[in-house]
C-alpha atoms as a PDB file:
ATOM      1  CA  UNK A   1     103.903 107.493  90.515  1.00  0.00           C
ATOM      2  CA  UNK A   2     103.070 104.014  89.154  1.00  0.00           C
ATOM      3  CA  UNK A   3      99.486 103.207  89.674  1.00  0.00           C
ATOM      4  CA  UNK A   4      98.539  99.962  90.775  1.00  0.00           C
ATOM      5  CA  UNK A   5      97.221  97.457  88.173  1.00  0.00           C
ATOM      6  CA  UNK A   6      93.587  95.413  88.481  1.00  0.00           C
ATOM      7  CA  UNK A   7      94.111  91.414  89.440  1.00  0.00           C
ATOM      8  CA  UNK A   8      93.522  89.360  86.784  1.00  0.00           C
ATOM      9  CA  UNK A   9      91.451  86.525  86.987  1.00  0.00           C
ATOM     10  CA  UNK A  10      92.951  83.212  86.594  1.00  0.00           C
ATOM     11  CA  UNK A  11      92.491  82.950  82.856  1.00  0.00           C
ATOM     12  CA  UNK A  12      93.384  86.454  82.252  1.00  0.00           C
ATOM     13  CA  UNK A  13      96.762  85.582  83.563  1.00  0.00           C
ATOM     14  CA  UNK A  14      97.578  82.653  81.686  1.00  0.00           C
ATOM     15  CA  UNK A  15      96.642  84.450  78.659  1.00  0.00           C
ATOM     16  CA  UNK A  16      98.812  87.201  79.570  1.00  0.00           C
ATOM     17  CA  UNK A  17     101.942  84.699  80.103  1.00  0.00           C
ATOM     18  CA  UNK A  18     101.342  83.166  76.945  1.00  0.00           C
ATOM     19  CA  UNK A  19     101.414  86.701  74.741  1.00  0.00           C
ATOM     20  CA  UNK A  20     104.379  87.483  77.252  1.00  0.00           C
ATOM     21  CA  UNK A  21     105.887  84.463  75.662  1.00  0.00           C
ATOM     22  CA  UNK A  22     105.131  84.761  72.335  1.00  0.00           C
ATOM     23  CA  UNK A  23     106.569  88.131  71.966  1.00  0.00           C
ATOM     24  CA  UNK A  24     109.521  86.913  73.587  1.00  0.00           C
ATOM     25  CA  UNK A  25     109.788  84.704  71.014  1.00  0.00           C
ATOM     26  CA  UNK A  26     109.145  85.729  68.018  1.00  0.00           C
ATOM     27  CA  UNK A  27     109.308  89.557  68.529  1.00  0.00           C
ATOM     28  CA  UNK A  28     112.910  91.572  68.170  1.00  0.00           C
ATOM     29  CA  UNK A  29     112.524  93.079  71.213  1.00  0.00           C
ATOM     30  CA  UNK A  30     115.661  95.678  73.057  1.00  0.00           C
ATOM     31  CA  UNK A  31     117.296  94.387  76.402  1.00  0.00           C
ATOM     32  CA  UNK A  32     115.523  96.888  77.922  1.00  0.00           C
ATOM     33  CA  UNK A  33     111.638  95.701  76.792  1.00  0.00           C
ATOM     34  CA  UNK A  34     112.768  92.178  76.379  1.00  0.00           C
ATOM     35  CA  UNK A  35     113.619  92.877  80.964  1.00  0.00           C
ATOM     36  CA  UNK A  36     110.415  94.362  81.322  1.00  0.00           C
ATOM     37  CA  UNK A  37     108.705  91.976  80.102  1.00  0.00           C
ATOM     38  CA  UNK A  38     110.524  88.927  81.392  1.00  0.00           C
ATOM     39  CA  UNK A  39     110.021  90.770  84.807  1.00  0.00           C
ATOM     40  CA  UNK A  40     106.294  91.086  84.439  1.00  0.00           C
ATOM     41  CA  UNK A  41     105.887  87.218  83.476  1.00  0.00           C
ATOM     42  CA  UNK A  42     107.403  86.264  86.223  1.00  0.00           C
ATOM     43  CA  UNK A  43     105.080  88.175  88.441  1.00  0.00           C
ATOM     44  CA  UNK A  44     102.433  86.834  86.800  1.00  0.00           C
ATOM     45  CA  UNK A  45     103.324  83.282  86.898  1.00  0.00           C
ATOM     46  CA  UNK A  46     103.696  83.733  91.190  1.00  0.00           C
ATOM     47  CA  UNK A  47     100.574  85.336  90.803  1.00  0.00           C
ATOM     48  CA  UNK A  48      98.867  82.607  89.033  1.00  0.00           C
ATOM     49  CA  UNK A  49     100.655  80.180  91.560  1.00  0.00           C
ATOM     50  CA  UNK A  50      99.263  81.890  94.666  1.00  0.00           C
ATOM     51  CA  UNK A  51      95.846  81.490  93.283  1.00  0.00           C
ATOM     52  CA  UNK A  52      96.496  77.799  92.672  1.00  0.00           C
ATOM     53  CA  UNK A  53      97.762  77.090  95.923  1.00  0.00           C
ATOM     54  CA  UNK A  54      94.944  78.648  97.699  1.00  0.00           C
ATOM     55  CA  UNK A  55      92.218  76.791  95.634  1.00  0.00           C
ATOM     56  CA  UNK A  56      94.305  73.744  96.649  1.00  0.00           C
ATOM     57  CA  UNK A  57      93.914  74.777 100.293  1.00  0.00           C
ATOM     58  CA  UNK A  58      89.981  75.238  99.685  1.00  0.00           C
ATOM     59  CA  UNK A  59      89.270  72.118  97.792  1.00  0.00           C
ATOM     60  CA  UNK A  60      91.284  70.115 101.016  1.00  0.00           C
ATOM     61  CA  UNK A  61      89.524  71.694 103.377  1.00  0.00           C
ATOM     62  CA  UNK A  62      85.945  71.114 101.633  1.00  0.00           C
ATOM     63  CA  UNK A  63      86.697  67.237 101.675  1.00  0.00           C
ATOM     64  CA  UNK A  64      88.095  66.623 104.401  1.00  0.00           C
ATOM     65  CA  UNK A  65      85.369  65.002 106.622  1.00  0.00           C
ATOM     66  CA  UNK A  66      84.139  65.643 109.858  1.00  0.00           C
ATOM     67  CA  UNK A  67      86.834  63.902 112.083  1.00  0.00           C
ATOM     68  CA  UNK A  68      89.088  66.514 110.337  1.00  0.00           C
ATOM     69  CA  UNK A  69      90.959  63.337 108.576  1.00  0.00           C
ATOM     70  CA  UNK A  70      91.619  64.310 104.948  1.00  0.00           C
ATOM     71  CA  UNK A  71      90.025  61.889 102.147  1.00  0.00           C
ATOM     72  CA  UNK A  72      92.155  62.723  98.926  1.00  0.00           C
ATOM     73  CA  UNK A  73      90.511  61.454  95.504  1.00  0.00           C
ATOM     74  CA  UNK A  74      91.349  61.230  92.529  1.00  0.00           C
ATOM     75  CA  UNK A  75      89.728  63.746  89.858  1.00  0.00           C
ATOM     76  CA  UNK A  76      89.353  62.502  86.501  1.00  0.00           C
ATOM     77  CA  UNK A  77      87.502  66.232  85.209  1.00  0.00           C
END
């Protein structure tokens, strides 16, 4: 039985994806690993998405004011 793996934190995944990628790349890799792996990046990347889209969700609902209008701004970080 496969045992379930520890979330990643948001970092963690990206640098995941991007070893994912590089062995893809530069790595001679069998169909079989080459699958696996493809499989597991795209997991991650939905992953990483989910997390994204809920942060979204937070950071809208922490500026929207107090007549529940939405006040979008630009953020030059």
């Amino acid at each position: 039985m496969a045992r379930a793996r520890e979330p990643l934190s948001f970092a963690q995944q990206l640098d995941r994806l991007e070893e994912i990628v590089r062995r893809l790349e530069t790595q001679e890799l069998d169909l079989d690993e080459a699958l696996k792996l493809f499989e597991e990046g795209i997991e991650r990347l939905r992953e990483a998405r989910e997390r994204l889209t809920a942060a979204e969700a937070q950071v809208k609902q922490v500026l929207s004011d107090k007549a529940g209008n939405l006040k979008v701004e630009d953020f030059d970080g």
